[in-house]
PDB file of N, CA and C in Angstrom:
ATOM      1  N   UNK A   1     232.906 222.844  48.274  1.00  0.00           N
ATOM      2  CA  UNK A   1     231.680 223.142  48.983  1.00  0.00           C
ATOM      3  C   UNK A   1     231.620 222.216  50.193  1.00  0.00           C
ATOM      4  N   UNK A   2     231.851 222.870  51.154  1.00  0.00           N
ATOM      5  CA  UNK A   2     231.276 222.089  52.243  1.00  0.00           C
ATOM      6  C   UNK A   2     229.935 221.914  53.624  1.00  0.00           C
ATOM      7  N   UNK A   3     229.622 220.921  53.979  1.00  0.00           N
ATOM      8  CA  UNK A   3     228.152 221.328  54.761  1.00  0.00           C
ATOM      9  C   UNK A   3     228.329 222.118  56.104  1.00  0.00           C
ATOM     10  N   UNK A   4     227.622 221.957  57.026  1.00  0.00           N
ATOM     11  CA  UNK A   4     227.791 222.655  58.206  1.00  0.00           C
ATOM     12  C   UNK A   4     228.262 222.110  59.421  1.00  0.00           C
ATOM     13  N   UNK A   5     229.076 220.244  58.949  1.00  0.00           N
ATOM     14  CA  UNK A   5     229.937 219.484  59.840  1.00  0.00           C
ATOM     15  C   UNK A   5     231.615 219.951  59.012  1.00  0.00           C
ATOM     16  N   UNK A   6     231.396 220.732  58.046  1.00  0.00           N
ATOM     17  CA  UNK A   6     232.747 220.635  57.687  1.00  0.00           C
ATOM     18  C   UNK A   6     233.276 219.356  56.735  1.00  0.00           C
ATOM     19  N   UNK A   7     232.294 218.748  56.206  1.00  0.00           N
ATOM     20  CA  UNK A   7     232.541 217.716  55.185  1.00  0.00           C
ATOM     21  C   UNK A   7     232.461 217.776  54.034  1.00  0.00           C
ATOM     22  N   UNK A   8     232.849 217.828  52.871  1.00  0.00           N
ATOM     23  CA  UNK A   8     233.124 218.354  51.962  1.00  0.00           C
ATOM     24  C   UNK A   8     231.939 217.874  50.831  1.00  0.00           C
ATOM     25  N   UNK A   9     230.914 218.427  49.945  1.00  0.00           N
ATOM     26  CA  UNK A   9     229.862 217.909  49.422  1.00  0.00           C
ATOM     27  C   UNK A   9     230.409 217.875  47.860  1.00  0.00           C
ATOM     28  N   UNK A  10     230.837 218.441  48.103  1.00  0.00           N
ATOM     29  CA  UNK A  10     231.350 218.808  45.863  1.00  0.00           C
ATOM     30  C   UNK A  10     232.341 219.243  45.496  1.00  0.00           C
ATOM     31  N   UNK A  11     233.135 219.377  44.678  1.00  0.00           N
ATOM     32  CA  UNK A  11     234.406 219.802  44.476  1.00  0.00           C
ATOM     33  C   UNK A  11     233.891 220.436  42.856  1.00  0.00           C
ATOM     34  N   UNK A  12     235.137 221.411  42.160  1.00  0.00           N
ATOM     35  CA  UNK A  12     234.913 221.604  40.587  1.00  0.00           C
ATOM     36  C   UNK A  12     235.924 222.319  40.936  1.00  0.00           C
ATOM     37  N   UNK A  13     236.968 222.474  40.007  1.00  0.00           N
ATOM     38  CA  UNK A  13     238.188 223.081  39.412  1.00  0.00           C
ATOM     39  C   UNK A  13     238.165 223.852  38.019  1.00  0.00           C
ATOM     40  N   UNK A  14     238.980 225.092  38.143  1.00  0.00           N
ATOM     41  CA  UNK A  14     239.078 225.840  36.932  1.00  0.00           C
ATOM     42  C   UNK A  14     240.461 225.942  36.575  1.00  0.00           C
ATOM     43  N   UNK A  15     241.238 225.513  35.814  1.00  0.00           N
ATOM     44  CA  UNK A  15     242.484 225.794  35.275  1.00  0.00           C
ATOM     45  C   UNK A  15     242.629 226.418  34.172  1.00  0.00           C
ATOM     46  N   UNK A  16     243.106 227.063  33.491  1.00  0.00           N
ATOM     47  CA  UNK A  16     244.213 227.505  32.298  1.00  0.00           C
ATOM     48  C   UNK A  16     244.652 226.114  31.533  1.00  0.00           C
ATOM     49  N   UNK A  17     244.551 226.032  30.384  1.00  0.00           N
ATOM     50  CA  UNK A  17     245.204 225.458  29.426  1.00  0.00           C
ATOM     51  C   UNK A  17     246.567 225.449  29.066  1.00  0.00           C
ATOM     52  N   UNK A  18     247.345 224.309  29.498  1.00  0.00           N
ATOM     53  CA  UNK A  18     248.796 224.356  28.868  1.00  0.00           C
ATOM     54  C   UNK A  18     248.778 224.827  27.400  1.00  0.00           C
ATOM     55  N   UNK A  19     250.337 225.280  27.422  1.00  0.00           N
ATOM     56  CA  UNK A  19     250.883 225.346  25.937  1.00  0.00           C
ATOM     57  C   UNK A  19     251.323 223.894  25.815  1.00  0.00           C
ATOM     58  N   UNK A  20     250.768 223.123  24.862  1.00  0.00           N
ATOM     59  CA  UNK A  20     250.169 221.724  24.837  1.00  0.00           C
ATOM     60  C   UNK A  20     249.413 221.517  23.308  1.00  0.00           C
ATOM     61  N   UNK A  21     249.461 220.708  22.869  1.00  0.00           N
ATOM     62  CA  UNK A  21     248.569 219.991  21.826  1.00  0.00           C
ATOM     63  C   UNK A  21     246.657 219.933  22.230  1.00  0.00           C
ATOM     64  N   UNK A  22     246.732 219.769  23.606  1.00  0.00           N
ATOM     65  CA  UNK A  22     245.317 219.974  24.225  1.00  0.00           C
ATOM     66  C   UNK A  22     244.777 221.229  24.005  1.00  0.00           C
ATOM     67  N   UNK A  23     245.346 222.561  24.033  1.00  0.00           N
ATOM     68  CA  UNK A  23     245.538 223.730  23.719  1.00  0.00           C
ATOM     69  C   UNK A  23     245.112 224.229  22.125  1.00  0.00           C
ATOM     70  N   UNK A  24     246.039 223.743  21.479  1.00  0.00           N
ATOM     71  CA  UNK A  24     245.894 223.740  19.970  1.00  0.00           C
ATOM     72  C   UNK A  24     243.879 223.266  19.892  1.00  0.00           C
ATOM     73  N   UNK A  25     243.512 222.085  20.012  1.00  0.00           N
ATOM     74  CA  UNK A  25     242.729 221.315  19.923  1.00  0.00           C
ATOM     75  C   UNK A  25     241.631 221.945  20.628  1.00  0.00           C
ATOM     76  N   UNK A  26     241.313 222.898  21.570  1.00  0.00           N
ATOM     77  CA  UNK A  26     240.661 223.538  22.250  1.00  0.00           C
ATOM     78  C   UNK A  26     240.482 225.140  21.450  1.00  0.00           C
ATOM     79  N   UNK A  27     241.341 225.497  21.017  1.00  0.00           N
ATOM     80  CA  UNK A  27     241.676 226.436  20.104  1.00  0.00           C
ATOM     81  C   UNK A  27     240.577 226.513  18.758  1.00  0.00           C
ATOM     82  N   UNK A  28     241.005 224.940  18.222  1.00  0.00           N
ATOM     83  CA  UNK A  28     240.409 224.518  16.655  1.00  0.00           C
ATOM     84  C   UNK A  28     239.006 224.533  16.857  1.00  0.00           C
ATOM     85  N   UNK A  29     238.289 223.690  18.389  1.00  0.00           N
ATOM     86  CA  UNK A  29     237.183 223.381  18.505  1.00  0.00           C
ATOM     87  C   UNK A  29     236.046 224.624  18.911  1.00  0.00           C
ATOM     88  N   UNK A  30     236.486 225.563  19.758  1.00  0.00           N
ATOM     89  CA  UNK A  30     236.397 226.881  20.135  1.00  0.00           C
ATOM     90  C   UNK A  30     236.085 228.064  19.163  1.00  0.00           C
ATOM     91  N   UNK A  31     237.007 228.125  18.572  1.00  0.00           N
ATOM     92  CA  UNK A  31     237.435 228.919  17.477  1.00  0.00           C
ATOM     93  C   UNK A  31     238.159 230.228  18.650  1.00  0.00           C
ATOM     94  N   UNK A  32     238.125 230.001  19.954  1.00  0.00           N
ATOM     95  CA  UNK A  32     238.795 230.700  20.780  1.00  0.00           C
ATOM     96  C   UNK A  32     240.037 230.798  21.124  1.00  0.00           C
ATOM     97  N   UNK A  33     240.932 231.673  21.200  1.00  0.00           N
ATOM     98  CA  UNK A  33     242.348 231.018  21.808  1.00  0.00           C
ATOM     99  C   UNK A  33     242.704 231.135  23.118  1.00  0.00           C
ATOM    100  N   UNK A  34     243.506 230.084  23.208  1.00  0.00           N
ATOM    101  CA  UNK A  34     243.795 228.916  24.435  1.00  0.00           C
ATOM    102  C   UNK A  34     243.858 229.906  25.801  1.00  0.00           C
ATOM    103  N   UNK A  35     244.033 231.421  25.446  1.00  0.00           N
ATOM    104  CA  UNK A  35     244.668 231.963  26.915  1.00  0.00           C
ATOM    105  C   UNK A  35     243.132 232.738  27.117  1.00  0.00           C
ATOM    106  N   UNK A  36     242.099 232.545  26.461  1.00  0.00           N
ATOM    107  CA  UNK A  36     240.785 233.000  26.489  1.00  0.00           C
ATOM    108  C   UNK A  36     240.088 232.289  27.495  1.00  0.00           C
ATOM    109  N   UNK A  37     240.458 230.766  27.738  1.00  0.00           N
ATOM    110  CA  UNK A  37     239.874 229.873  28.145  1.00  0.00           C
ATOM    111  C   UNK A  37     240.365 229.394  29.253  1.00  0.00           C
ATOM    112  N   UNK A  38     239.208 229.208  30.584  1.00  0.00           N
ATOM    113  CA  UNK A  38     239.772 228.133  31.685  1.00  0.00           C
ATOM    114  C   UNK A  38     238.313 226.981  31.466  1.00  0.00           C
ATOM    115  N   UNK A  39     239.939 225.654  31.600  1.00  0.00           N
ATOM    116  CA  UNK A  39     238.907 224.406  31.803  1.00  0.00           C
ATOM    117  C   UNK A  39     238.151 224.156  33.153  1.00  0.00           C
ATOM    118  N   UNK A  40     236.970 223.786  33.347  1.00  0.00           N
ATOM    119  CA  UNK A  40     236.219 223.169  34.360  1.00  0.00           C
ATOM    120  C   UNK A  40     236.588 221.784  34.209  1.00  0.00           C
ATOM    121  N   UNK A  41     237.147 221.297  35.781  1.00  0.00           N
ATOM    122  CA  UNK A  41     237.271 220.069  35.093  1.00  0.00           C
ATOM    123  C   UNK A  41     237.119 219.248  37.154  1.00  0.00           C
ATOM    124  N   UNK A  42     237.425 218.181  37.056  1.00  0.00           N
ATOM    125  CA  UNK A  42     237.314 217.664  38.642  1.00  0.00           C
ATOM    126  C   UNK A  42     236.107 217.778  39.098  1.00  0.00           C
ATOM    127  N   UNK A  43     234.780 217.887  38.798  1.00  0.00           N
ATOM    128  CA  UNK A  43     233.644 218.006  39.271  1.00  0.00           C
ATOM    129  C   UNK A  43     233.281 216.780  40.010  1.00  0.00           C
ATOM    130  N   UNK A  44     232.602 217.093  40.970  1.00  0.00           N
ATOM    131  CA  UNK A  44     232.169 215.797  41.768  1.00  0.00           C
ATOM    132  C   UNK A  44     231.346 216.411  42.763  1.00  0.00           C
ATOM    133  N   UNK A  45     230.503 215.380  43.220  1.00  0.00           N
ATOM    134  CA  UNK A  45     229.694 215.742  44.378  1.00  0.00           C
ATOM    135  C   UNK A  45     229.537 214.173  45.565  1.00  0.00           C
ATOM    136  N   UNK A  46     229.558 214.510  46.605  1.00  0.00           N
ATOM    137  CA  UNK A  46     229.704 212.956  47.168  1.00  0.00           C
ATOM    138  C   UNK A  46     228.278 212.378  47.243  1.00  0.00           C
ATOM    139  N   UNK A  47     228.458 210.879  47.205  1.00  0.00           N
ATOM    140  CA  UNK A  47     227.427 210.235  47.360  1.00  0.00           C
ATOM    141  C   UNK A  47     226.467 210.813  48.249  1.00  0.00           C
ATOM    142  N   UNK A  48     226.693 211.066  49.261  1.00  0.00           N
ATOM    143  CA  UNK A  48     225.557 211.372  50.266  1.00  0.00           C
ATOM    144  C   UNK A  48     224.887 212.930  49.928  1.00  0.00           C
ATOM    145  N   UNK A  49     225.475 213.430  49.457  1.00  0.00           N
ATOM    146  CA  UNK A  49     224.990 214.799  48.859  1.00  0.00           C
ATOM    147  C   UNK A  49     224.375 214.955  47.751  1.00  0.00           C
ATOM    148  N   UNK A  50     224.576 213.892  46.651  1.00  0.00           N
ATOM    149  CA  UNK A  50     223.794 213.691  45.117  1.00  0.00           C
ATOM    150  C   UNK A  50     222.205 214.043  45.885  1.00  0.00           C
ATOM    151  N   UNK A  51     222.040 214.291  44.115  1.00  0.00           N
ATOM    152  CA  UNK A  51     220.149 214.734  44.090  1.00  0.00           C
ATOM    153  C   UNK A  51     219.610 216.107  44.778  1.00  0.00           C
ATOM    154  N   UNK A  52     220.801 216.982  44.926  1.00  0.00           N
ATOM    155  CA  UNK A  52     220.437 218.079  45.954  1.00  0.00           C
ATOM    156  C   UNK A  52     220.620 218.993  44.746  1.00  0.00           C
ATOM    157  N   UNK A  53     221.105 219.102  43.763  1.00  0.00           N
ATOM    158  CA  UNK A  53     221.483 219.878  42.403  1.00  0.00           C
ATOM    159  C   UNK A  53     222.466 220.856  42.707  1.00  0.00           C
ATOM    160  N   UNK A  54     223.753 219.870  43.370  1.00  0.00           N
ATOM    161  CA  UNK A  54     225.169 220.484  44.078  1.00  0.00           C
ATOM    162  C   UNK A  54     226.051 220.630  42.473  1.00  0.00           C
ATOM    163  N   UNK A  55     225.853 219.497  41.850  1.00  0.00           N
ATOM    164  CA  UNK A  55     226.560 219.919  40.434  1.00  0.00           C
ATOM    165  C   UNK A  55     226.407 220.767  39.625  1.00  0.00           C
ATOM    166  N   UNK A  56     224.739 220.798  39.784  1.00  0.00           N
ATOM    167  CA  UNK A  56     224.267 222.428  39.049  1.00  0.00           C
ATOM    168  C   UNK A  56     224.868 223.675  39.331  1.00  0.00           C
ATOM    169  N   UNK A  57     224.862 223.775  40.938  1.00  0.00           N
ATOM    170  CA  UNK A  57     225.294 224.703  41.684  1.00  0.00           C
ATOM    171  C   UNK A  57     226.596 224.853  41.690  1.00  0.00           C
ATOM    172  N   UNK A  58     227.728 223.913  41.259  1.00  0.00           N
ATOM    173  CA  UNK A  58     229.204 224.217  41.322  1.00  0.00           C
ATOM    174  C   UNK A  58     229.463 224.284  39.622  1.00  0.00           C
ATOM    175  N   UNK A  59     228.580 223.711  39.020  1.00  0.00           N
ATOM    176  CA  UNK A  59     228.982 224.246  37.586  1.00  0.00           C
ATOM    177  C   UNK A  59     228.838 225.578  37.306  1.00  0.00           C
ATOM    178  N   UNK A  60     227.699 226.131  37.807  1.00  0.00           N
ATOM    179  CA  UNK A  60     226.740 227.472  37.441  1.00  0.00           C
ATOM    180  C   UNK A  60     227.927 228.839  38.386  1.00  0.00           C
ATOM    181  N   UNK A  61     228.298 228.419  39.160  1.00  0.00           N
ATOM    182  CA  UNK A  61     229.338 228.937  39.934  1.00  0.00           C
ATOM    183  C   UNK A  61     230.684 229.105  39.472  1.00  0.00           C
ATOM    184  N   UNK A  62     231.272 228.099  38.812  1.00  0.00           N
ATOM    185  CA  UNK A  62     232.538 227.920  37.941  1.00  0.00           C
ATOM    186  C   UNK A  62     232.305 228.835  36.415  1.00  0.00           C
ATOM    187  N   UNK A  63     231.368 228.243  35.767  1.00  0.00           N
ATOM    188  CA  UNK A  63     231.715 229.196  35.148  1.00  0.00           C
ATOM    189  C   UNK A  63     230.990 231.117  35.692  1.00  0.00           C
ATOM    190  N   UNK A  64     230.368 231.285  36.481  1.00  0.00           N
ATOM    191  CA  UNK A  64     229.907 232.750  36.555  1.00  0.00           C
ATOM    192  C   UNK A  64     231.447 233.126  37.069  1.00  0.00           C
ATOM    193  N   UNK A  65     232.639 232.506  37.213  1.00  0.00           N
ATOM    194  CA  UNK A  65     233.948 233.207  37.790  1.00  0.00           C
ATOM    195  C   UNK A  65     234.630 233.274  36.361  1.00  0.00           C
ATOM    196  N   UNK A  66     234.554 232.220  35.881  1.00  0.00           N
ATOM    197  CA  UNK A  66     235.281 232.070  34.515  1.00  0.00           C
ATOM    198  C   UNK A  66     235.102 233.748  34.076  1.00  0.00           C
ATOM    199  N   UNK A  67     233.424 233.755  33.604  1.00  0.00           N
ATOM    200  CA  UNK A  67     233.190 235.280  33.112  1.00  0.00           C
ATOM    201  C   UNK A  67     233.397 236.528  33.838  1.00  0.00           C
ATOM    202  N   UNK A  68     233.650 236.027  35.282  1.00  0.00           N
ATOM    203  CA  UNK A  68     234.431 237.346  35.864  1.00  0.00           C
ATOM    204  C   UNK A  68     235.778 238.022  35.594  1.00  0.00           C
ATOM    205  N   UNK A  69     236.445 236.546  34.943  1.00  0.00           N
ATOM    206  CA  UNK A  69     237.816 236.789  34.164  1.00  0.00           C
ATOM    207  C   UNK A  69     237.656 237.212  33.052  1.00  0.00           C
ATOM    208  N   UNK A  70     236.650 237.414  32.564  1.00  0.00           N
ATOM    209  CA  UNK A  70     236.465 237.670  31.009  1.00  0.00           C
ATOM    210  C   UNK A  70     237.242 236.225  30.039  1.00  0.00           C
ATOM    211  N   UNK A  71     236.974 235.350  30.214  1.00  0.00           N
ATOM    212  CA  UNK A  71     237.365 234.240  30.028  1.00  0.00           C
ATOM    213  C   UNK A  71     235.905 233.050  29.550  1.00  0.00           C
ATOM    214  N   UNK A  72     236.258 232.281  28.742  1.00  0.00           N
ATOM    215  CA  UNK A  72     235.302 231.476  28.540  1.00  0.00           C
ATOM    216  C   UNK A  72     235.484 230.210  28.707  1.00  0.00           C
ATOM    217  N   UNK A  73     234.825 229.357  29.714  1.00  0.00           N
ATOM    218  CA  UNK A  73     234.731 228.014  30.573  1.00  0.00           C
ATOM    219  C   UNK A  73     234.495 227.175  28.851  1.00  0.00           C
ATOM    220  N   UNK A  74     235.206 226.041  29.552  1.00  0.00           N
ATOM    221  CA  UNK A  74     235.199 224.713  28.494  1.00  0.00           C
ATOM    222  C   UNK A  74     235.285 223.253  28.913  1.00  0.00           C
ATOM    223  N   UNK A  75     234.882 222.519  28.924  1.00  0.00           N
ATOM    224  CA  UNK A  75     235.185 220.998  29.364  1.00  0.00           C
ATOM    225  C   UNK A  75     235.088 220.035  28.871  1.00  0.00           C
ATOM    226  N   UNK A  76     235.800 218.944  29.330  1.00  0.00           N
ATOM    227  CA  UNK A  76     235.612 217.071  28.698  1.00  0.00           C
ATOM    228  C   UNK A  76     234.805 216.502  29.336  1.00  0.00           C
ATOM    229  N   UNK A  77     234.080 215.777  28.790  1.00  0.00           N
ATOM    230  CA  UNK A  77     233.519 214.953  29.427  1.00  0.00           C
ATOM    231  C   UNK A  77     233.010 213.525  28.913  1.00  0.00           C
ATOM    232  N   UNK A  78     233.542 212.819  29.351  1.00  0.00           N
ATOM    233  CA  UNK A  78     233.015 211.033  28.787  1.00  0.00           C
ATOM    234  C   UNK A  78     232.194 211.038  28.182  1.00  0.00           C
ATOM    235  N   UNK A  79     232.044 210.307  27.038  1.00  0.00           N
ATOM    236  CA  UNK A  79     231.653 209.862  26.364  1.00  0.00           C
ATOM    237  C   UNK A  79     229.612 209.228  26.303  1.00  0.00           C
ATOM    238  N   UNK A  80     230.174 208.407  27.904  1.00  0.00           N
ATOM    239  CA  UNK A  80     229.377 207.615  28.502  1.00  0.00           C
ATOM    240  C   UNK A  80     228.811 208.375  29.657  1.00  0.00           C
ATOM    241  N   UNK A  81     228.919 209.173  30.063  1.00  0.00           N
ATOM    242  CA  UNK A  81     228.608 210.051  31.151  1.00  0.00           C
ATOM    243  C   UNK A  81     227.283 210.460  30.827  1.00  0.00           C
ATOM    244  N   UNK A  82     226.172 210.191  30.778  1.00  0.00           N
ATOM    245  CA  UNK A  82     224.809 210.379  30.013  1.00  0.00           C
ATOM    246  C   UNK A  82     224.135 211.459  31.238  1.00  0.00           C
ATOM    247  N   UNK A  83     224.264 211.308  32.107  1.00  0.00           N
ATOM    248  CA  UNK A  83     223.851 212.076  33.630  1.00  0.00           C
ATOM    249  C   UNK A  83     224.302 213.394  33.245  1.00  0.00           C
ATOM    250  N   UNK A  84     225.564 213.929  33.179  1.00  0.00           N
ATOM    251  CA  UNK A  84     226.437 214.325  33.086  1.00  0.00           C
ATOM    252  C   UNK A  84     226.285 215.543  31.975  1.00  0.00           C
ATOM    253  N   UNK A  85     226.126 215.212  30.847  1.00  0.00           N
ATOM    254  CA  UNK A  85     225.942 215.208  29.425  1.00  0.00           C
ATOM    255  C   UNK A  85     224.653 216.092  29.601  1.00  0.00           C
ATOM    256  N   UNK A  86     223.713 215.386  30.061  1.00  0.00           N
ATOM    257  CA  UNK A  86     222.251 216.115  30.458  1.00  0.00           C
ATOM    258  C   UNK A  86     222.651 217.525  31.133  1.00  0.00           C
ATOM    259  N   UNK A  87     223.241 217.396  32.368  1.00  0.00           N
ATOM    260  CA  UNK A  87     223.128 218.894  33.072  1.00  0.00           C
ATOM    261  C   UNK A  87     223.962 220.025  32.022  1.00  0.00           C
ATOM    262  N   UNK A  88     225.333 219.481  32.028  1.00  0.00           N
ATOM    263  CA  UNK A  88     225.738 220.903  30.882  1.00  0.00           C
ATOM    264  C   UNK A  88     224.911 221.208  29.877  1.00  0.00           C
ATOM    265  N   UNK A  89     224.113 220.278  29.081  1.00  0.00           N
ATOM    266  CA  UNK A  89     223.326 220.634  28.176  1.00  0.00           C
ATOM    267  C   UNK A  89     222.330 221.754  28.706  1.00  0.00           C
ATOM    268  N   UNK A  90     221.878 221.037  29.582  1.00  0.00           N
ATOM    269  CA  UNK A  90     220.424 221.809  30.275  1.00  0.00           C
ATOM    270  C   UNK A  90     221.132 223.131  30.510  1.00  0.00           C
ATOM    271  N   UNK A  91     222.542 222.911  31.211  1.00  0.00           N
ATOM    272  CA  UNK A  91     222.944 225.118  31.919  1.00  0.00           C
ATOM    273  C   UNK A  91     223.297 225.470  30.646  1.00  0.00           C
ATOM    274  N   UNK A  92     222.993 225.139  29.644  1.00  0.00           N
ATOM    275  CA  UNK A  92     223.411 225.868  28.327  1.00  0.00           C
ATOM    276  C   UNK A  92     224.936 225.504  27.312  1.00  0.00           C
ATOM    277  N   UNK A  93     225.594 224.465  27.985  1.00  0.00           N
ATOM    278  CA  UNK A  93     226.882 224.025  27.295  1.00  0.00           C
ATOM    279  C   UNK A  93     226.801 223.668  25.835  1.00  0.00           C
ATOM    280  N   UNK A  94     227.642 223.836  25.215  1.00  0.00           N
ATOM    281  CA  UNK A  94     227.365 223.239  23.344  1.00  0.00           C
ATOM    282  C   UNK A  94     228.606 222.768  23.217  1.00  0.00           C
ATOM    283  N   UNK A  95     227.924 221.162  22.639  1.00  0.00           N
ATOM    284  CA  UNK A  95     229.436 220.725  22.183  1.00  0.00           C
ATOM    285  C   UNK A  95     229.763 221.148  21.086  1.00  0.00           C
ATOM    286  N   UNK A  96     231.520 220.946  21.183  1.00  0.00           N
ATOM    287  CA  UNK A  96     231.820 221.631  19.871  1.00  0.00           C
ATOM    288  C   UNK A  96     233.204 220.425  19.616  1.00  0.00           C
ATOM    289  N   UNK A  97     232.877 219.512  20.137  1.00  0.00           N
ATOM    290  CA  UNK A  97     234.236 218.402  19.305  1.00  0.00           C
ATOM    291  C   UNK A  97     233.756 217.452  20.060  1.00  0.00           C
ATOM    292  N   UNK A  98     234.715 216.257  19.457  1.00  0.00           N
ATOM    293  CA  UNK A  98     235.301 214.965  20.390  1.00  0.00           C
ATOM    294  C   UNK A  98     236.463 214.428  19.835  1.00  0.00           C
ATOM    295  N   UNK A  99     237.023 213.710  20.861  1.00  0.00           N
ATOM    296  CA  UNK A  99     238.805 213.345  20.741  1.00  0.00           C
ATOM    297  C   UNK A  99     238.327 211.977  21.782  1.00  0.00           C
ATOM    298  N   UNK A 100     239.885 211.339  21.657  1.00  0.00           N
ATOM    299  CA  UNK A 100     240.052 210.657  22.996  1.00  0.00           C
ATOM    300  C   UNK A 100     241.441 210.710  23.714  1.00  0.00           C
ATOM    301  N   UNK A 101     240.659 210.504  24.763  1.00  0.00           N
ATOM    302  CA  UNK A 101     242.062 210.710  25.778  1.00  0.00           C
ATOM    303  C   UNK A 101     242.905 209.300  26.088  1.00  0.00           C
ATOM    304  N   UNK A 102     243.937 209.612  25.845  1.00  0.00           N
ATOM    305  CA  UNK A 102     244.700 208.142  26.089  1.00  0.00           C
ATOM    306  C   UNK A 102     245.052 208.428  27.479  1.00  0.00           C
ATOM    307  N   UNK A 103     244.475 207.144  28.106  1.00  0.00           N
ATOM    308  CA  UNK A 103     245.135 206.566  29.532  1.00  0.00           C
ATOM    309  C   UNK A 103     246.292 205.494  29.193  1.00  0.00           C
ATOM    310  N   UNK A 104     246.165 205.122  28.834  1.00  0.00           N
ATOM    311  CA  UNK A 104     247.823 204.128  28.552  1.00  0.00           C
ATOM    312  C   UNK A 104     247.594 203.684  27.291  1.00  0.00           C
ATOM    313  N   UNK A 105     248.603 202.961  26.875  1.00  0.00           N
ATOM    314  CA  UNK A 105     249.020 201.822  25.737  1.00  0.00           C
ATOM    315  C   UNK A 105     248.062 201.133  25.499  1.00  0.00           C
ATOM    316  N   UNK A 106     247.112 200.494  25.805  1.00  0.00           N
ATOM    317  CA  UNK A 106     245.509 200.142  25.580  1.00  0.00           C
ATOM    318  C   UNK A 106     244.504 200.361  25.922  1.00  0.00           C
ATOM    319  N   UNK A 107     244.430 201.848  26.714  1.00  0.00           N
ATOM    320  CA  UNK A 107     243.039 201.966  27.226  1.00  0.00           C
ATOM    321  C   UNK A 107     242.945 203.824  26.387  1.00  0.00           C
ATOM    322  N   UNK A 108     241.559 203.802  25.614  1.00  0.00           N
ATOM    323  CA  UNK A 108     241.247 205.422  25.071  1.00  0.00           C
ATOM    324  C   UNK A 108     240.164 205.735  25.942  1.00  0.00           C
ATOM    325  N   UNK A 109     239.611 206.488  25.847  1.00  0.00           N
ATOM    326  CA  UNK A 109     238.000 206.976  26.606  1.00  0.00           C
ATOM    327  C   UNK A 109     238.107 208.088  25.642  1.00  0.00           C
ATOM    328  N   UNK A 110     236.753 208.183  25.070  1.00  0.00           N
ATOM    329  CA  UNK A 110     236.118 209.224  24.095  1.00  0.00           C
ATOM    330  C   UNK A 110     235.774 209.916  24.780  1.00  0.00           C
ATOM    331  N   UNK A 111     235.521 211.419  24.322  1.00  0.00           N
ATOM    332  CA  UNK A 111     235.900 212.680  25.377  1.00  0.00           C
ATOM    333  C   UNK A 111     234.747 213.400  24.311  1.00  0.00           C
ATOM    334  N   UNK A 112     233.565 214.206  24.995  1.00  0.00           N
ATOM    335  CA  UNK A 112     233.049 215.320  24.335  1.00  0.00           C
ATOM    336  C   UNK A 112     233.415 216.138  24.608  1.00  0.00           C
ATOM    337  N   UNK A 113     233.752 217.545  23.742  1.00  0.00           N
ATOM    338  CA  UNK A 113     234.430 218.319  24.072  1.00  0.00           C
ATOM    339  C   UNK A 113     233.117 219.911  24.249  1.00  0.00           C
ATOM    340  N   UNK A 114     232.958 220.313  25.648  1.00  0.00           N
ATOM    341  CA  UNK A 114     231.801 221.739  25.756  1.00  0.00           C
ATOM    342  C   UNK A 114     232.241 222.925  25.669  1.00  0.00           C
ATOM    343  N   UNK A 115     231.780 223.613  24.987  1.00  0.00           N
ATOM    344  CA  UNK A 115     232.298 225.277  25.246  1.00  0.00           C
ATOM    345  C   UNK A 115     230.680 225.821  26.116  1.00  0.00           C
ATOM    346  N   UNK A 116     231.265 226.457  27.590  1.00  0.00           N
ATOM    347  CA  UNK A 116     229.978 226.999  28.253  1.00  0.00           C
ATOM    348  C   UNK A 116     229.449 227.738  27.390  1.00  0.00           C
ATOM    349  N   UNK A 117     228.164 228.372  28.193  1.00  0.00           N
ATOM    350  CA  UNK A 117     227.456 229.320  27.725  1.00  0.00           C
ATOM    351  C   UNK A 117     228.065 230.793  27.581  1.00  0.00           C
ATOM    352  N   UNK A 118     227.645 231.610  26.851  1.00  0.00           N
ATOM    353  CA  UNK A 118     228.494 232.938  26.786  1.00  0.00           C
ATOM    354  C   UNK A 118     228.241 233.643  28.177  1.00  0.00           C
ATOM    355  N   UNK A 119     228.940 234.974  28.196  1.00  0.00           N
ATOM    356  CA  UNK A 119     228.661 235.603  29.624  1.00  0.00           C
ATOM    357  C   UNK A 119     227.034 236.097  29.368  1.00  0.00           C
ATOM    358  N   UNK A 120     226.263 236.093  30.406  1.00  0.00           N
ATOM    359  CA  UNK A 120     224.871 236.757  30.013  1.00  0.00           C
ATOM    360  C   UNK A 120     224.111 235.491  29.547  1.00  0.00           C
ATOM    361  N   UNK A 121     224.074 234.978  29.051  1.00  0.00           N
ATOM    362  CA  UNK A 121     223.354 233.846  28.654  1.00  0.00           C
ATOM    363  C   UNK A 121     222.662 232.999  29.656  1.00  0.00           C
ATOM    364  N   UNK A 122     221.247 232.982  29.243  1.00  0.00           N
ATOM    365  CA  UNK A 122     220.360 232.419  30.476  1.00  0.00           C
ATOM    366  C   UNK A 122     219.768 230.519  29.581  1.00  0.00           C
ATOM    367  N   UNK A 123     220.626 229.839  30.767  1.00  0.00           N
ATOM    368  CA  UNK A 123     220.282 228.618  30.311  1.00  0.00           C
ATOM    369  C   UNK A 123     218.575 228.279  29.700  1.00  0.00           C
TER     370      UNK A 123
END
């Protein structure tokens, strides 16, 4: 998303799930399988743009494409991310696991795991 200088306000990504153990685990938590599903994931909005409800707007957007695929949106999200946690809740997200993600040899971060809202579903 960008403004009307051409600067970029928010970003959000939709990928496909590897054939992967992440896969499996998305599968179990879902009860969906893996080629059903694209992850939302890379969300961001820049500092100077927060408080405008740009995350609302690129989540609510990500997945209304997801369901254009006939596909159902899913995501991680920290643990600690309490901001975060709030908005998917609020557009209708339900968790349905947690894991952690290993960044190296001593560092985990606990991961909630969301399955969006169904297609049609009004937050």
């Amino acid at each position: 998303m960008r403004d009307v200088t051409s600067r970029i306000r928010g970003h959000v990504a939709l990928h496909g799930l590897p054939d992967s153990p992440a896969s499996d685990r998305w599968t179990a938590a879902s009860g969906i399988a893996a080629e059903h599903l694209l992850e939302l994931s890379r969300l961001f909005v820049s500092t100077a743009h927060r408080r405008q409800r740009l995350g609302e707007a690129l989540t609510a957007e990500a997945t209304r494409y997801a369901h254009g695929l006939a596909v159902q949106p899913v995501l991680e999200v920290a643990q600690q991310a309490v901001a975060a946690i709030r908005l998917y809740e609020r557009l209708g997200w339900h968790r349905v696991g947690e894991w952690e993600l290993t960044i190296d040899e001593q560092r985990r971060l606990p991961i909630f795991a969301y399955l969006g809202p169904a297609a049609g579903a009004q937050p």
